[in-house]
Each structure stands twice: as C-alpha cells, then as structure tokens.
PDB file of N, CA and C in Angstrom:
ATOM      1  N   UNK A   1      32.973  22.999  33.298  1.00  0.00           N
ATOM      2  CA  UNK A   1      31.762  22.481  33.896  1.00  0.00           C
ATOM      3  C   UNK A   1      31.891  22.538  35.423  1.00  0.00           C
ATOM      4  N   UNK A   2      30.662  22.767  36.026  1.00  0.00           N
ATOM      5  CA  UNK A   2      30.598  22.722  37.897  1.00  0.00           C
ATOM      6  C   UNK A   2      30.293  21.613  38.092  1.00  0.00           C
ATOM      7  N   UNK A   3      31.574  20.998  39.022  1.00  0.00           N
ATOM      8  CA  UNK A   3      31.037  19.741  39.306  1.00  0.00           C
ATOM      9  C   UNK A   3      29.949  19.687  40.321  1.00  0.00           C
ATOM     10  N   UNK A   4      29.768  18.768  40.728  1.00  0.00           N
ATOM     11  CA  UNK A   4      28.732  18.304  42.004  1.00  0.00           C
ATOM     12  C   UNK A   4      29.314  18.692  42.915  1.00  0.00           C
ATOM     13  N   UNK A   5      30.606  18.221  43.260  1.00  0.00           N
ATOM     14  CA  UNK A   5      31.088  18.732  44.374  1.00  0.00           C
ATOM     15  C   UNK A   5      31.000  20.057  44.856  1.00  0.00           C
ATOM     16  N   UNK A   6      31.575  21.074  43.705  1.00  0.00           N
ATOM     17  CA  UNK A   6      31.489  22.470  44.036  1.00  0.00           C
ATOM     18  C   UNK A   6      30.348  22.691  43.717  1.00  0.00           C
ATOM     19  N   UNK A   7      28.805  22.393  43.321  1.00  0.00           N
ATOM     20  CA  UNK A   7      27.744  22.617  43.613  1.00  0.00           C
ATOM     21  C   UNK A   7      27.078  22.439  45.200  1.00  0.00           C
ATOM     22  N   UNK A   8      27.670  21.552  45.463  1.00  0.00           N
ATOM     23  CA  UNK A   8      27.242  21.251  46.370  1.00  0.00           C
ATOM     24  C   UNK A   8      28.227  21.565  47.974  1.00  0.00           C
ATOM     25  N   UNK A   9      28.795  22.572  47.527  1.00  0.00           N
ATOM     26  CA  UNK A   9      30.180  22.963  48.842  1.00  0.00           C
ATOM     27  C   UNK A   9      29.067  23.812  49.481  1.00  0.00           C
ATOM     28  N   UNK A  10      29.943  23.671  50.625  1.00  0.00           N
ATOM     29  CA  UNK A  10      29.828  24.899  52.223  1.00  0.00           C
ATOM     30  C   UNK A  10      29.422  25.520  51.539  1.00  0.00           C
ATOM     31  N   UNK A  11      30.052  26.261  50.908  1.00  0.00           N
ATOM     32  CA  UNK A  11      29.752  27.820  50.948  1.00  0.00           C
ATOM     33  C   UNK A  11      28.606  28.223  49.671  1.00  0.00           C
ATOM     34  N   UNK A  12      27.894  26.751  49.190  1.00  0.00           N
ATOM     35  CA  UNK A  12      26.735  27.347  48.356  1.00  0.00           C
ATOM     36  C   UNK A  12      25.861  26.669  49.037  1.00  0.00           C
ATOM     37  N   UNK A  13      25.781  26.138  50.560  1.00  0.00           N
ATOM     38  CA  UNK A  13      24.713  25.444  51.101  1.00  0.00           C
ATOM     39  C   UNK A  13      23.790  26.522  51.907  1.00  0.00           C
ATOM     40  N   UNK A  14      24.077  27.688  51.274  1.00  0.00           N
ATOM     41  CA  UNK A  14      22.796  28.919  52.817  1.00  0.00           C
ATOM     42  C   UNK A  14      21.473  28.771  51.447  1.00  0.00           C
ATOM     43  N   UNK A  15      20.852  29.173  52.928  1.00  0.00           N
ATOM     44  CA  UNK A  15      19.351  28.786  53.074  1.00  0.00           C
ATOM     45  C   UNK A  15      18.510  29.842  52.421  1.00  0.00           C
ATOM     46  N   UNK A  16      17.539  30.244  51.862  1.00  0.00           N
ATOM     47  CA  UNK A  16      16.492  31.173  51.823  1.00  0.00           C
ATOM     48  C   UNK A  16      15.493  30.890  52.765  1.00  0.00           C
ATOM     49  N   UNK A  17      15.268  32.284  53.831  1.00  0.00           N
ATOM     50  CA  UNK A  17      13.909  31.768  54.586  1.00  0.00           C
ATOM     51  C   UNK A  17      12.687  31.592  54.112  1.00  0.00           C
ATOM     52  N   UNK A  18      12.183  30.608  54.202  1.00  0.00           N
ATOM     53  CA  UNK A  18      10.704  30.036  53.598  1.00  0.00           C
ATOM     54  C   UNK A  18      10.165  31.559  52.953  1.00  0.00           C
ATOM     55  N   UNK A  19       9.874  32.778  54.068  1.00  0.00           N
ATOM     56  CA  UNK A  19       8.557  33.269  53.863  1.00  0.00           C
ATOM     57  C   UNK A  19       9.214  34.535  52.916  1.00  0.00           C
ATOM     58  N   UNK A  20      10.649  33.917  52.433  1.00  0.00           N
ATOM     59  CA  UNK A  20      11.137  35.149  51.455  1.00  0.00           C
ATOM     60  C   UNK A  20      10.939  34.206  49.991  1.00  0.00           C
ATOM     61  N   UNK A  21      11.002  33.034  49.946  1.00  0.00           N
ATOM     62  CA  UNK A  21      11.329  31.834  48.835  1.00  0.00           C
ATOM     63  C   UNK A  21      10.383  32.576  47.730  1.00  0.00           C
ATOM     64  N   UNK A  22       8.999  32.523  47.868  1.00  0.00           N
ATOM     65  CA  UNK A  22       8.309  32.939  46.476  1.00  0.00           C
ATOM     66  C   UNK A  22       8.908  34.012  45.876  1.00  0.00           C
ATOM     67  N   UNK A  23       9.384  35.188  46.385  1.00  0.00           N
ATOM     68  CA  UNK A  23       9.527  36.291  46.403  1.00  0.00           C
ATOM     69  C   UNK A  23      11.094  36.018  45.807  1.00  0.00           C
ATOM     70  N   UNK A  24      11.788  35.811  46.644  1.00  0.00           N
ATOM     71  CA  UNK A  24      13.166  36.149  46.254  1.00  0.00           C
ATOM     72  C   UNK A  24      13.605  35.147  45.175  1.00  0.00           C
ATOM     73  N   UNK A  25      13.953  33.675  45.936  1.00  0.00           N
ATOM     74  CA  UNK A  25      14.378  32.440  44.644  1.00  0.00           C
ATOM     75  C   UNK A  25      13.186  31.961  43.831  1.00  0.00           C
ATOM     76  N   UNK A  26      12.204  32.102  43.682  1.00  0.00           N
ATOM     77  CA  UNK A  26      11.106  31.621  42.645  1.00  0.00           C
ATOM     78  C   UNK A  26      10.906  32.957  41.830  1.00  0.00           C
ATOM     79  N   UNK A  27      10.998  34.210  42.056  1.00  0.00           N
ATOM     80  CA  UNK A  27      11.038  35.134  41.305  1.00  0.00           C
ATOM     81  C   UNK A  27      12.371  35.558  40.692  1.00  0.00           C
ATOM     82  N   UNK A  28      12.670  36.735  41.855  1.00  0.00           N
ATOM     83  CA  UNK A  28      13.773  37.550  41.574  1.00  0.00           C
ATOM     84  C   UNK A  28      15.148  36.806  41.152  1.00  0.00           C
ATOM     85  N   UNK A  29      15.490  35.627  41.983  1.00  0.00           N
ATOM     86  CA  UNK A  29      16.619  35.269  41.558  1.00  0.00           C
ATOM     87  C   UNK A  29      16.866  34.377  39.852  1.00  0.00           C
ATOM     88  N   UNK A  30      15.638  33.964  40.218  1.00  0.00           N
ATOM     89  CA  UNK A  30      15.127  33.395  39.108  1.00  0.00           C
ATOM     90  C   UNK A  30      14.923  34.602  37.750  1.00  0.00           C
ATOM     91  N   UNK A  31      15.014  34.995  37.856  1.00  0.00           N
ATOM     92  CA  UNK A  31      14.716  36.405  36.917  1.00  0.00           C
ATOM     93  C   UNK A  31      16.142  36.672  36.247  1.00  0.00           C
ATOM     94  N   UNK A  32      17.231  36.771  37.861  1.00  0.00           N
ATOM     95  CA  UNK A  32      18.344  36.902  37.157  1.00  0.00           C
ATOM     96  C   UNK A  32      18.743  35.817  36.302  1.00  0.00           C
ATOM     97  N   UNK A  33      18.881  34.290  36.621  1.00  0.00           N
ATOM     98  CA  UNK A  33      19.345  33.583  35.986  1.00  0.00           C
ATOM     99  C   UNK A  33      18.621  33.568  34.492  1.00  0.00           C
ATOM    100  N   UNK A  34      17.466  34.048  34.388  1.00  0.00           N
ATOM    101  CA  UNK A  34      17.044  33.523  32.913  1.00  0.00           C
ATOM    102  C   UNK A  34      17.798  34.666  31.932  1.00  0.00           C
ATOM    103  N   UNK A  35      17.878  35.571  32.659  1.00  0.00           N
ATOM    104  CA  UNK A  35      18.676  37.291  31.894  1.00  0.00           C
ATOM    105  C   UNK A  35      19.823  36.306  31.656  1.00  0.00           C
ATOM    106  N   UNK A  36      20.763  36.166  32.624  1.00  0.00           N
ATOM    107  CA  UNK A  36      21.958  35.563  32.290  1.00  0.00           C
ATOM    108  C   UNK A  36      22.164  34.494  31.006  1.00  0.00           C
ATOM    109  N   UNK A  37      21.381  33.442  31.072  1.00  0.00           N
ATOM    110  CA  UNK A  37      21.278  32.356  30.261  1.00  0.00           C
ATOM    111  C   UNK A  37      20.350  32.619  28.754  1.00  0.00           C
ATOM    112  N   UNK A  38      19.944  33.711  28.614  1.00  0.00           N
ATOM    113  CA  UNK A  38      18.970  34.221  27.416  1.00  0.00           C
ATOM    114  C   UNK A  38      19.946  34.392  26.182  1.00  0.00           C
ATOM    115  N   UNK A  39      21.379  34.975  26.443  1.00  0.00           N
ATOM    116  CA  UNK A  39      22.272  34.979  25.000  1.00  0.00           C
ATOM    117  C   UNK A  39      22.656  33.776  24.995  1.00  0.00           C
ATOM    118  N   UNK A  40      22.766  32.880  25.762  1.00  0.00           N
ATOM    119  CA  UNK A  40      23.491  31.529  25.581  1.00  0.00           C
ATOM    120  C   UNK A  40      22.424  30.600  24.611  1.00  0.00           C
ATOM    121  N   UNK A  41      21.064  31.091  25.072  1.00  0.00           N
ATOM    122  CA  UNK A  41      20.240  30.109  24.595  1.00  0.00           C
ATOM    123  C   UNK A  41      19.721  30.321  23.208  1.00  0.00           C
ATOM    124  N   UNK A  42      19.535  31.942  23.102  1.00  0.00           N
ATOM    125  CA  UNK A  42      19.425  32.568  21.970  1.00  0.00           C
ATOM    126  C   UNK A  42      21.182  32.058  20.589  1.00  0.00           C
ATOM    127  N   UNK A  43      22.309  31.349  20.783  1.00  0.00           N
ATOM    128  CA  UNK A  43      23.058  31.486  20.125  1.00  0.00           C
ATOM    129  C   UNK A  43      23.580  29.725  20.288  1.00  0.00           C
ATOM    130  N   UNK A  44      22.761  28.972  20.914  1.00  0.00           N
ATOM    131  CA  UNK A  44      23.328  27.906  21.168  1.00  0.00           C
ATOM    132  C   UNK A  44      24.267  27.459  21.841  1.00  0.00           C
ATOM    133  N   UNK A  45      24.797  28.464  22.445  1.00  0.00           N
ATOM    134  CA  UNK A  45      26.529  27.929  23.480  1.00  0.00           C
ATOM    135  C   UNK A  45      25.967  27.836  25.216  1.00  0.00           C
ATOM    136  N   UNK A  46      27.140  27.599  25.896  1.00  0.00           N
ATOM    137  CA  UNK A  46      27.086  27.339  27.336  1.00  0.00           C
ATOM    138  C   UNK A  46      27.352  28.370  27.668  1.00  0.00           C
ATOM    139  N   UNK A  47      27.464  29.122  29.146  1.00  0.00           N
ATOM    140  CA  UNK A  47      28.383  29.617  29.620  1.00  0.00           C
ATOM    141  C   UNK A  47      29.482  28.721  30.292  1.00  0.00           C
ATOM    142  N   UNK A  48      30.495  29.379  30.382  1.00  0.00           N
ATOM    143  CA  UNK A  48      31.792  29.138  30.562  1.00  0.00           C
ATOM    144  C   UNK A  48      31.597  28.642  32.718  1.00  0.00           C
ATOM    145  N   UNK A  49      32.677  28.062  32.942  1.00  0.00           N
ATOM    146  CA  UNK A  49      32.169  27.847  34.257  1.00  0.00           C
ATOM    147  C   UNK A  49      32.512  29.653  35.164  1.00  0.00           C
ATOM    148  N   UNK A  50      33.359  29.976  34.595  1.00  0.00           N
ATOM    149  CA  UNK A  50      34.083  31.332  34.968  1.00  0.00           C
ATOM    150  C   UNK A  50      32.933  31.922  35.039  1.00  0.00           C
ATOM    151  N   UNK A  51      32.162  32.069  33.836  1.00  0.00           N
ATOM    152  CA  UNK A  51      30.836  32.781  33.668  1.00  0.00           C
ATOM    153  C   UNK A  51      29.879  32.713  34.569  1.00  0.00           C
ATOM    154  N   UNK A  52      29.487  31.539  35.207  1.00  0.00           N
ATOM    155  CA  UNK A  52      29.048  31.246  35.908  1.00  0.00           C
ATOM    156  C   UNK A  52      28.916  31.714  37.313  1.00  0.00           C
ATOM    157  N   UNK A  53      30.484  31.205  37.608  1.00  0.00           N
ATOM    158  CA  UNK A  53      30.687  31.792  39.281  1.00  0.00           C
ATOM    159  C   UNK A  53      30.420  33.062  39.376  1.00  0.00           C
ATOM    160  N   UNK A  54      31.099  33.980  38.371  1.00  0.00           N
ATOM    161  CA  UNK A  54      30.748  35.175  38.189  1.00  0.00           C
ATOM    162  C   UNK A  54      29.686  35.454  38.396  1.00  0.00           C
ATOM    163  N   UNK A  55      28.207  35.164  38.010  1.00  0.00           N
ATOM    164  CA  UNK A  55      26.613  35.629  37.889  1.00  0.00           C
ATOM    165  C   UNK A  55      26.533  35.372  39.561  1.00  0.00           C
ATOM    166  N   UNK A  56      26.759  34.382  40.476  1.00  0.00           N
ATOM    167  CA  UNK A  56      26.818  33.497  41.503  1.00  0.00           C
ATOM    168  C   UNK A  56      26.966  34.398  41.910  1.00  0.00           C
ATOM    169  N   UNK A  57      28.454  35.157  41.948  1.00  0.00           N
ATOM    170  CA  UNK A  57      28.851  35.935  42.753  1.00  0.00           C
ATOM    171  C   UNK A  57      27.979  37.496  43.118  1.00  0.00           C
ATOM    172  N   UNK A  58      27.512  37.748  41.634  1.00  0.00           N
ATOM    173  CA  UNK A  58      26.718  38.539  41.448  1.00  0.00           C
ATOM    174  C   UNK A  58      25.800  38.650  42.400  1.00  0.00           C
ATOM    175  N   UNK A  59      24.911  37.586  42.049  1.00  0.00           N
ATOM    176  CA  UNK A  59      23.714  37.263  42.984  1.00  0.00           C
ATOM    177  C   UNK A  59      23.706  37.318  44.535  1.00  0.00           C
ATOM    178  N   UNK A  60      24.837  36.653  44.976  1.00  0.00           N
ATOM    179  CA  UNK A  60      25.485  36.953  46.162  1.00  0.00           C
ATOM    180  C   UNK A  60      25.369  37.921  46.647  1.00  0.00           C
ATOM    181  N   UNK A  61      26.183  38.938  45.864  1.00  0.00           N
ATOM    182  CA  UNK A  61      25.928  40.863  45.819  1.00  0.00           C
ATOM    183  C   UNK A  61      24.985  40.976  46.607  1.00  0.00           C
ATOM    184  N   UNK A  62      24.038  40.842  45.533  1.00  0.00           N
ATOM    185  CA  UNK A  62      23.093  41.525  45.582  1.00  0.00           C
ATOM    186  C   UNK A  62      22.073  41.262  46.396  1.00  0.00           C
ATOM    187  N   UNK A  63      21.574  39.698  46.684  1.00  0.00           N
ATOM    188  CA  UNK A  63      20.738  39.608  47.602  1.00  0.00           C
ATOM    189  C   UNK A  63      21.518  38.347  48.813  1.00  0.00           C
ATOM    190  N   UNK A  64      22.535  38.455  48.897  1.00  0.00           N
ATOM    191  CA  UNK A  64      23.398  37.589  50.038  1.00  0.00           C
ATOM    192  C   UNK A  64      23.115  37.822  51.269  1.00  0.00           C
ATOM    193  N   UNK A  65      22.564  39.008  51.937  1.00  0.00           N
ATOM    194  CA  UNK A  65      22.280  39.598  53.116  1.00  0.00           C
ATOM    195  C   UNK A  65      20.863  38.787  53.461  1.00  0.00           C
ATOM    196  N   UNK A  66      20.161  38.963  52.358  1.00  0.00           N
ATOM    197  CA  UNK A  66      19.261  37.976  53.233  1.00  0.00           C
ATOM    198  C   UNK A  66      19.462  36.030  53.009  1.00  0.00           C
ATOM    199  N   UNK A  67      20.182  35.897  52.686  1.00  0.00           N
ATOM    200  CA  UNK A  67      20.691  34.031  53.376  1.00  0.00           C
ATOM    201  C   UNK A  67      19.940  33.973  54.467  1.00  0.00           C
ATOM    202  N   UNK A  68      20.058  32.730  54.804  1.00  0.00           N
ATOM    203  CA  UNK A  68      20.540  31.983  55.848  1.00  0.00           C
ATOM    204  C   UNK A  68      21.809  30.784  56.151  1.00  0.00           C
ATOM    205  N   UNK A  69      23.129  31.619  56.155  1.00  0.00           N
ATOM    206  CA  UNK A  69      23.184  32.765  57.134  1.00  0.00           C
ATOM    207  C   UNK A  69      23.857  33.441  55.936  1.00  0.00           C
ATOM    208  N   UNK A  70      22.846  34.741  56.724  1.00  0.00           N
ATOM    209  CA  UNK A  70      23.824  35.766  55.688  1.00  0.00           C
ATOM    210  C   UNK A  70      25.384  35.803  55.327  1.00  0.00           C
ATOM    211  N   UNK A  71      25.731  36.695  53.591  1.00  0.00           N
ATOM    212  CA  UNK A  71      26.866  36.664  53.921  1.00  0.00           C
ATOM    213  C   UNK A  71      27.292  38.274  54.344  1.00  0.00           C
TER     214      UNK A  71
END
C-alpha cells in the first residue's frame, strides 16, 4: 500500500498548468489510469504498490515535461 506520506512527497508535489488541466489530468492522464486499473477491476484484485510506482513512472515518461516544474 502507498502511504500518505509517499503520496504526498516532494517529488509527487509538481503542478499541472491550469490551461493544460482539462486536457492533460482530466483526460489523458486520466485515460491512462483507468487502462491501468481495468484488469484489476475486471478480476477483483489491487495492484501491487510496485505496480503502481511503475504506471507513475510511466506517466512521468510520458507527459513529465510538461509539470510544473518539469522533470
């Protein structure tokens, strides 16, 4: 399980700029997480916390450049 703490660390506190938010975290990122969480939900289990950071990291990938502040 992720605690609060590491939910809530440095390094998961960057920002989305407002005029990307609909677009990027209300859609797209959002898009990924439901892909991710669709076999878990479809079979009844969790993901693993490993699993997790992993998708995180993913996401990171992929759209981390636009943060605030980027990574």
């Amino acid at each position: 399980m992720v605690t609060k703490s590491e939910m809530n660390s440095l390094e998961n506190l960057r920002g989305i700029p407002n005029e990307l938010n609909s677009d990027l975290h209300l859609s797209k990122i959002r898009v990924e997480w439901n892909r991710f969480y669709k076999p878990f939900d479809a079979t009844g289990t969790v993901p693993s916390k490993a699993q997790l950071l992993q998708k995180a990291t993913e996401i990171d990938a992929k759209y981390g450049h636009l943060f605030n502040p980027p990574l």
